[in-house]
Structure formats: structure tokens, C-alpha cells
N, C-alpha and C. Protein backbone atom coordinates (compact mmCIF):
# COMPACT_ATOMS: atom_id res chain seq x y z
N UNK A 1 3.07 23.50 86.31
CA UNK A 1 2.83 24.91 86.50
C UNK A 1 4.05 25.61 87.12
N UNK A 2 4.87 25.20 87.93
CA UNK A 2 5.81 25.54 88.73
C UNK A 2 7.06 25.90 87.90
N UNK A 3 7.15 24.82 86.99
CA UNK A 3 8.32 25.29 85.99
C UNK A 3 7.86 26.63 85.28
N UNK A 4 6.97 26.35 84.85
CA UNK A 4 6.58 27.95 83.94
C UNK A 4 7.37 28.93 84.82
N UNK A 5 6.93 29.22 86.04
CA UNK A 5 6.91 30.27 86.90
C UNK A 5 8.79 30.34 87.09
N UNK A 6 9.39 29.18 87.12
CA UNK A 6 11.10 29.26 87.39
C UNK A 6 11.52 29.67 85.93
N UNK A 7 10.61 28.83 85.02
CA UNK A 7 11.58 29.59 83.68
C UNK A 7 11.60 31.52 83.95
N UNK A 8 10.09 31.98 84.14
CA UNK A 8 9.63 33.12 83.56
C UNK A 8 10.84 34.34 84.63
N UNK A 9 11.24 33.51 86.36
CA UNK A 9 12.18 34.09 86.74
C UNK A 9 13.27 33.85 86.46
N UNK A 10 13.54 32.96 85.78
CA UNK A 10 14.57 32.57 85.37
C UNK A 10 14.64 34.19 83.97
N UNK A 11 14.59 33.97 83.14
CA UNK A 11 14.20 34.79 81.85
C UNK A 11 14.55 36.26 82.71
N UNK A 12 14.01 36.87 84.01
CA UNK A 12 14.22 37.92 84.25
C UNK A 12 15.78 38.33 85.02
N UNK A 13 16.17 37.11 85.80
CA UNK A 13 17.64 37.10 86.23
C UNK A 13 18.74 36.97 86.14
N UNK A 14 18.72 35.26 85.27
CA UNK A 14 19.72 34.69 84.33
C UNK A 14 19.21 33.93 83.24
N UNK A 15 19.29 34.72 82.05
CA UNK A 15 18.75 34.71 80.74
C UNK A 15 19.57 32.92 80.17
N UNK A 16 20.63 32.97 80.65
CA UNK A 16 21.39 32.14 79.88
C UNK A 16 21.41 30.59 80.31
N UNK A 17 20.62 30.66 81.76
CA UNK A 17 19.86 29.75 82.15
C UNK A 17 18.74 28.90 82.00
N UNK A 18 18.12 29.59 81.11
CA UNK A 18 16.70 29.17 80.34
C UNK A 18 16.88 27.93 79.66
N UNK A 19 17.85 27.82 78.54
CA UNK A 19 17.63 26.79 77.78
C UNK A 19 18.23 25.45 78.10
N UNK A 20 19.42 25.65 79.34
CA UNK A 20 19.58 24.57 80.09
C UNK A 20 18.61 23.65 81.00
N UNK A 21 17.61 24.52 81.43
CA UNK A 21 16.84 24.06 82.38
C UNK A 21 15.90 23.75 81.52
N UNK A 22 15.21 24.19 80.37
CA UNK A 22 14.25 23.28 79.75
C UNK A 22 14.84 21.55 78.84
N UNK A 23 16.12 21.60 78.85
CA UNK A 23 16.69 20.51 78.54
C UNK A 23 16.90 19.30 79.81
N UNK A 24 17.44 19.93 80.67
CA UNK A 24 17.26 18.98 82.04
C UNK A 24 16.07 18.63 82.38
N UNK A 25 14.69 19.82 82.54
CA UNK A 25 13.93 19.55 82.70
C UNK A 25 12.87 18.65 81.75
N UNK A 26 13.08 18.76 81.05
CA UNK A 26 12.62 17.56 79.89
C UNK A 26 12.69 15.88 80.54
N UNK A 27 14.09 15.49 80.93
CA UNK A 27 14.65 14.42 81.04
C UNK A 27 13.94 14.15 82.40
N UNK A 28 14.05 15.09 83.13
CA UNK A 28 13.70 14.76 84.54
C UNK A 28 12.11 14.33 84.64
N UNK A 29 11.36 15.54 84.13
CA UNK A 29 9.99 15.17 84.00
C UNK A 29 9.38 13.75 83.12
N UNK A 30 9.91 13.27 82.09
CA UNK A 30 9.96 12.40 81.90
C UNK A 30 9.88 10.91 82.93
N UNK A 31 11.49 10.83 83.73
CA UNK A 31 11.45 10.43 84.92
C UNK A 31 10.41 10.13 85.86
N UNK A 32 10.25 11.78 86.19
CA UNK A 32 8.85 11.66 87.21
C UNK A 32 7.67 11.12 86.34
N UNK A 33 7.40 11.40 85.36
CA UNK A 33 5.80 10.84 84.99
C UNK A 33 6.40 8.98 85.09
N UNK A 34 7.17 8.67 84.84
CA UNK A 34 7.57 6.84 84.32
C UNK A 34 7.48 6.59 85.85
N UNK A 35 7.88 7.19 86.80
CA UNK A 35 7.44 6.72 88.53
C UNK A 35 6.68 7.27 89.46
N UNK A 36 5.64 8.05 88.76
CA UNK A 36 4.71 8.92 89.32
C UNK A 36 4.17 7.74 90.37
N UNK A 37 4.25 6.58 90.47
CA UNK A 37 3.29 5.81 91.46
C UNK A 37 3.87 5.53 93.08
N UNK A 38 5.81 6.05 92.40
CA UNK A 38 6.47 5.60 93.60
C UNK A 38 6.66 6.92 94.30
N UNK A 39 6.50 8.29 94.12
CA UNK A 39 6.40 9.50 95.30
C UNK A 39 5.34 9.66 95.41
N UNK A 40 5.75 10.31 96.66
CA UNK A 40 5.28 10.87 97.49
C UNK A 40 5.44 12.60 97.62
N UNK A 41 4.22 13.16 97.56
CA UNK A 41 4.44 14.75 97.22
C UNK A 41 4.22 15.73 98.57
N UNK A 42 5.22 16.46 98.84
CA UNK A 42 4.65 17.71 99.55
C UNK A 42 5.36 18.82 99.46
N UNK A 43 4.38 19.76 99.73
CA UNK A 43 4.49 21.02 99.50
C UNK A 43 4.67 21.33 100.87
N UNK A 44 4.70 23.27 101.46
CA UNK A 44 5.72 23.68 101.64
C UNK A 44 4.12 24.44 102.92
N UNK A 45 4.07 24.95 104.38
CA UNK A 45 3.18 25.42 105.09
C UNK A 45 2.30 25.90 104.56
N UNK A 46 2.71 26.54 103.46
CA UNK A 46 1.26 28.01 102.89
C UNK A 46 0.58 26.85 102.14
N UNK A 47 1.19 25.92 101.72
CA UNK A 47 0.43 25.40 100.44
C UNK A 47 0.22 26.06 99.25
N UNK A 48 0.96 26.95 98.70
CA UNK A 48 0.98 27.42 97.77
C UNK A 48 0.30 26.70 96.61
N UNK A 49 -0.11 26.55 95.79
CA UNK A 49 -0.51 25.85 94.38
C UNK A 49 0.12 25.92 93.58
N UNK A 50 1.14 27.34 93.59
CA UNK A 50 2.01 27.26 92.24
C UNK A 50 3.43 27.48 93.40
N UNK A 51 3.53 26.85 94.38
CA UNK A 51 5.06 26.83 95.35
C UNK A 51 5.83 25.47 94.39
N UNK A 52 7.29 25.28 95.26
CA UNK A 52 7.40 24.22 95.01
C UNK A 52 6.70 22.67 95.61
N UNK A 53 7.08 21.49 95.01
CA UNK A 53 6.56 20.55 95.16
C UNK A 53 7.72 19.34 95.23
N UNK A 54 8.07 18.93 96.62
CA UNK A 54 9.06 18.29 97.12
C UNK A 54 8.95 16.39 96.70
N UNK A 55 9.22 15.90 95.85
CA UNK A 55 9.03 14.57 95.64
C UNK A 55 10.17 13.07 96.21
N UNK A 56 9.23 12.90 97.20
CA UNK A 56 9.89 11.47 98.14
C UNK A 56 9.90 10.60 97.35
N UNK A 57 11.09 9.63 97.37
CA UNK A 57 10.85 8.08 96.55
C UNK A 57 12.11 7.70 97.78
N UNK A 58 11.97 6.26 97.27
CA UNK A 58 13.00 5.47 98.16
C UNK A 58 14.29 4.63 97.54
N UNK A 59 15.30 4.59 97.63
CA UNK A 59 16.38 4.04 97.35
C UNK A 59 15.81 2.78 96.74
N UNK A 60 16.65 1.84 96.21
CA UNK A 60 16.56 0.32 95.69
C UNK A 60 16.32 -0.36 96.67
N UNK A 61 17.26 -0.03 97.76
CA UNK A 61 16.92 -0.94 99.11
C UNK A 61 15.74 -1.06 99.97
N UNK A 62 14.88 0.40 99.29
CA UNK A 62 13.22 0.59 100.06
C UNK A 62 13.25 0.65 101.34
N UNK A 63 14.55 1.04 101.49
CA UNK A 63 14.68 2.09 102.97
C UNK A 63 14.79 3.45 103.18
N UNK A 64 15.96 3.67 102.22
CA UNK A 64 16.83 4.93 102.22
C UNK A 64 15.89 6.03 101.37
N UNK A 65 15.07 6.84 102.32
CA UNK A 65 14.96 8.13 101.31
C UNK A 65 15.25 9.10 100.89
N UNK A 66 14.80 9.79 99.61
CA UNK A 66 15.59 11.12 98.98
C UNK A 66 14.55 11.36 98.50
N UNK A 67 14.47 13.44 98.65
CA UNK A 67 13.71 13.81 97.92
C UNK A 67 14.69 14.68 96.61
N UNK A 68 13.36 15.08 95.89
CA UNK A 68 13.72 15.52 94.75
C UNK A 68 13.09 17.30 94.41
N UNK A 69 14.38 17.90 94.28
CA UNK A 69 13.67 19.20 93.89
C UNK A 69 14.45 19.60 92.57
N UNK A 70 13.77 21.11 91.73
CA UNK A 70 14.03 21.40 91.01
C UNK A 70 15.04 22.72 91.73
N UNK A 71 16.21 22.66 91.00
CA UNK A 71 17.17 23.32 91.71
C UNK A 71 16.91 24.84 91.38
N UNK A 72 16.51 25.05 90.16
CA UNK A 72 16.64 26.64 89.64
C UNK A 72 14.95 27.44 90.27
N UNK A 73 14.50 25.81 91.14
CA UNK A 73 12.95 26.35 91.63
C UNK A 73 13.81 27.20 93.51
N UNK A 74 14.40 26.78 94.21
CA UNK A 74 14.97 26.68 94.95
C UNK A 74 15.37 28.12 95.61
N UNK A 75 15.30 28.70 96.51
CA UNK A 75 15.85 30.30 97.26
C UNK A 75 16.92 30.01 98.40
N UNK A 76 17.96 30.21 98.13
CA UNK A 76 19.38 30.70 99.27
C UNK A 76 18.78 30.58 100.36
N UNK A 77 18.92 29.98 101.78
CA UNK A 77 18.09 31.01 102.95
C UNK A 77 19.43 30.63 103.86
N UNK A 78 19.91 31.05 104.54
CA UNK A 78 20.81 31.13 105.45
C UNK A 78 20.07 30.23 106.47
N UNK A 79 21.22 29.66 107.57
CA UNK A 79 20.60 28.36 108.37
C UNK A 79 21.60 29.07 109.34
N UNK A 80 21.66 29.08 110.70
CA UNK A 80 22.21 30.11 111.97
C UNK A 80 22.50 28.78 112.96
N UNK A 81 23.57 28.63 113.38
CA UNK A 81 23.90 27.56 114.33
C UNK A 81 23.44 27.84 115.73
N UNK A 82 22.55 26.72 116.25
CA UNK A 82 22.34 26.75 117.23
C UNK A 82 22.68 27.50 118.58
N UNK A 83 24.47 26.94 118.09
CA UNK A 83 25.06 27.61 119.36
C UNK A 83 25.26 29.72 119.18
N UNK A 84 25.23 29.70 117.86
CA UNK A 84 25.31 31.19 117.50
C UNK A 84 23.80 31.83 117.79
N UNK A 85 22.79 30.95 117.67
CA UNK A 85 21.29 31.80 117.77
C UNK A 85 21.08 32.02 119.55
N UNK A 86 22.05 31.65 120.36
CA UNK A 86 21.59 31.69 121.46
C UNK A 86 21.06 30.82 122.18
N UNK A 87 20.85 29.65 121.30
CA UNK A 87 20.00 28.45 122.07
C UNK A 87 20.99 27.94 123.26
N UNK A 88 22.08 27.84 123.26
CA UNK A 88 22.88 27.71 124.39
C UNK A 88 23.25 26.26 124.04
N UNK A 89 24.45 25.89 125.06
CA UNK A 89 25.06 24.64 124.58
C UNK A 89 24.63 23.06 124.75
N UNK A 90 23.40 23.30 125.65
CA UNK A 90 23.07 22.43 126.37
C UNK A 90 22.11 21.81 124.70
N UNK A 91 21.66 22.63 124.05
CA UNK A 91 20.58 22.18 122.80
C UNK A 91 21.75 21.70 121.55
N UNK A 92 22.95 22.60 121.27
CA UNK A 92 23.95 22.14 120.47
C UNK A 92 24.47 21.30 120.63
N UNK A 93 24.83 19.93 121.58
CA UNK A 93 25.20 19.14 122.35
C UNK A 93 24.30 18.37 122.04
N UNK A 94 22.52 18.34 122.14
CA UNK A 94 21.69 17.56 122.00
C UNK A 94 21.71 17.39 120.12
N UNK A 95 21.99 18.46 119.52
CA UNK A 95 22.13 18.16 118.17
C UNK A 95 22.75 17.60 117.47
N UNK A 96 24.24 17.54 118.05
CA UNK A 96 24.99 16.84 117.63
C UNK A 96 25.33 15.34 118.25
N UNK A 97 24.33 15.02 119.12
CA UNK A 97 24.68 13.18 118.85
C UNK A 97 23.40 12.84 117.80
N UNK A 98 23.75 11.48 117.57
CA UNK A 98 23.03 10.47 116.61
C UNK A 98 21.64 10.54 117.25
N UNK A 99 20.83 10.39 115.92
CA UNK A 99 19.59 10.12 116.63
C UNK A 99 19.25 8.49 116.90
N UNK A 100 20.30 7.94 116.66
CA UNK A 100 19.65 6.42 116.20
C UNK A 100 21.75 6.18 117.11
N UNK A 101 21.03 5.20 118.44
CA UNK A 101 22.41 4.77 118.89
C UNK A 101 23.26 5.48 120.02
């Protein structure tokens, strides 16, 4: 359902985008149905029904994870550095060591 909705904005923004993304998307969906057993799905606070739908799987090593999105599903949002939002240095400092070590 979700693709419908990226083509149909797609079609209203960048026209010339359309027929790339039903070609990628072909291959990919494919993909997902052949390992539908190995993600893991979630969606996004509202729960939208027709939002996107974020798909977890795990590396070969069955450690390392990555999710998977559809890129042309995807919105810009700007991300504000800690130390620029005001949080002060004492939280930017805590962000930047390792969490592990």
C-alpha cells in the first residue's frame, strides 16, 4: 500500500522518478517476500497504516543489524546538534563517548 502512495507523490513532484522506482522496487520486493520470515517490522508513533514500514534483518554474522527503507518513501528532516540546541556541553560530551567500552 505504501508504495502506491510514494509512486502517486512521486508522479506529482518528480515525474521522471516513477519508472525507476517501480523497477528497483520490483527487485527489492521480491527480496522482501523470499525473507519475509527473517524481519522484523516497525512502524513509526502514529502508527499510521499507510506510513512507512521500517524492516530489521540481521547481517550473516546474526549480530549486526540493518534496517531497510524505501528511499523515495523517506522526508528530509533536519537533526540540530546537541551542543547548538542548548542542551549544554555536559550532554554533548555524554554523546560523544562509546556506548560499549
Amino acid at each position: 500500500m505504501h508504495l502506491y502512495r510514494i509512486k502517486a507523490k512521486l508522479e506529482e513532484i518528480n515525474p521522471d522518478q516513477v519508472k525507476p522506482l517501480h523497477g528497483r522496487s520490483t527487485g527489492d520486493q521480491k527480496k522482501i517476500m523470499d525473507n519475509m520470515k527473517n524481519f522484523q517490522f516497525f512502524t513509526g508513533e502514529s502508527m499510521n497504516p499507510e506510513g512507512m514500514v521500517g524492516l530489521l534483518d540481521f547481517r550473516e554474522d546474526g549480530i549486526t543489524p540493518f534496517m531497510t527503507f524505501f528511499k523515495d518513501g523517506l522526508e528530509i528532516e533536519k537533526c540540530v546538534s546537541p551542543t547548538r540546541s542548548g542542551l549544554g556541553d555536559d550532554v554533548a560530551s555524554f554523546l560523544d563517548k562509546p556506548a560499549f567500552g
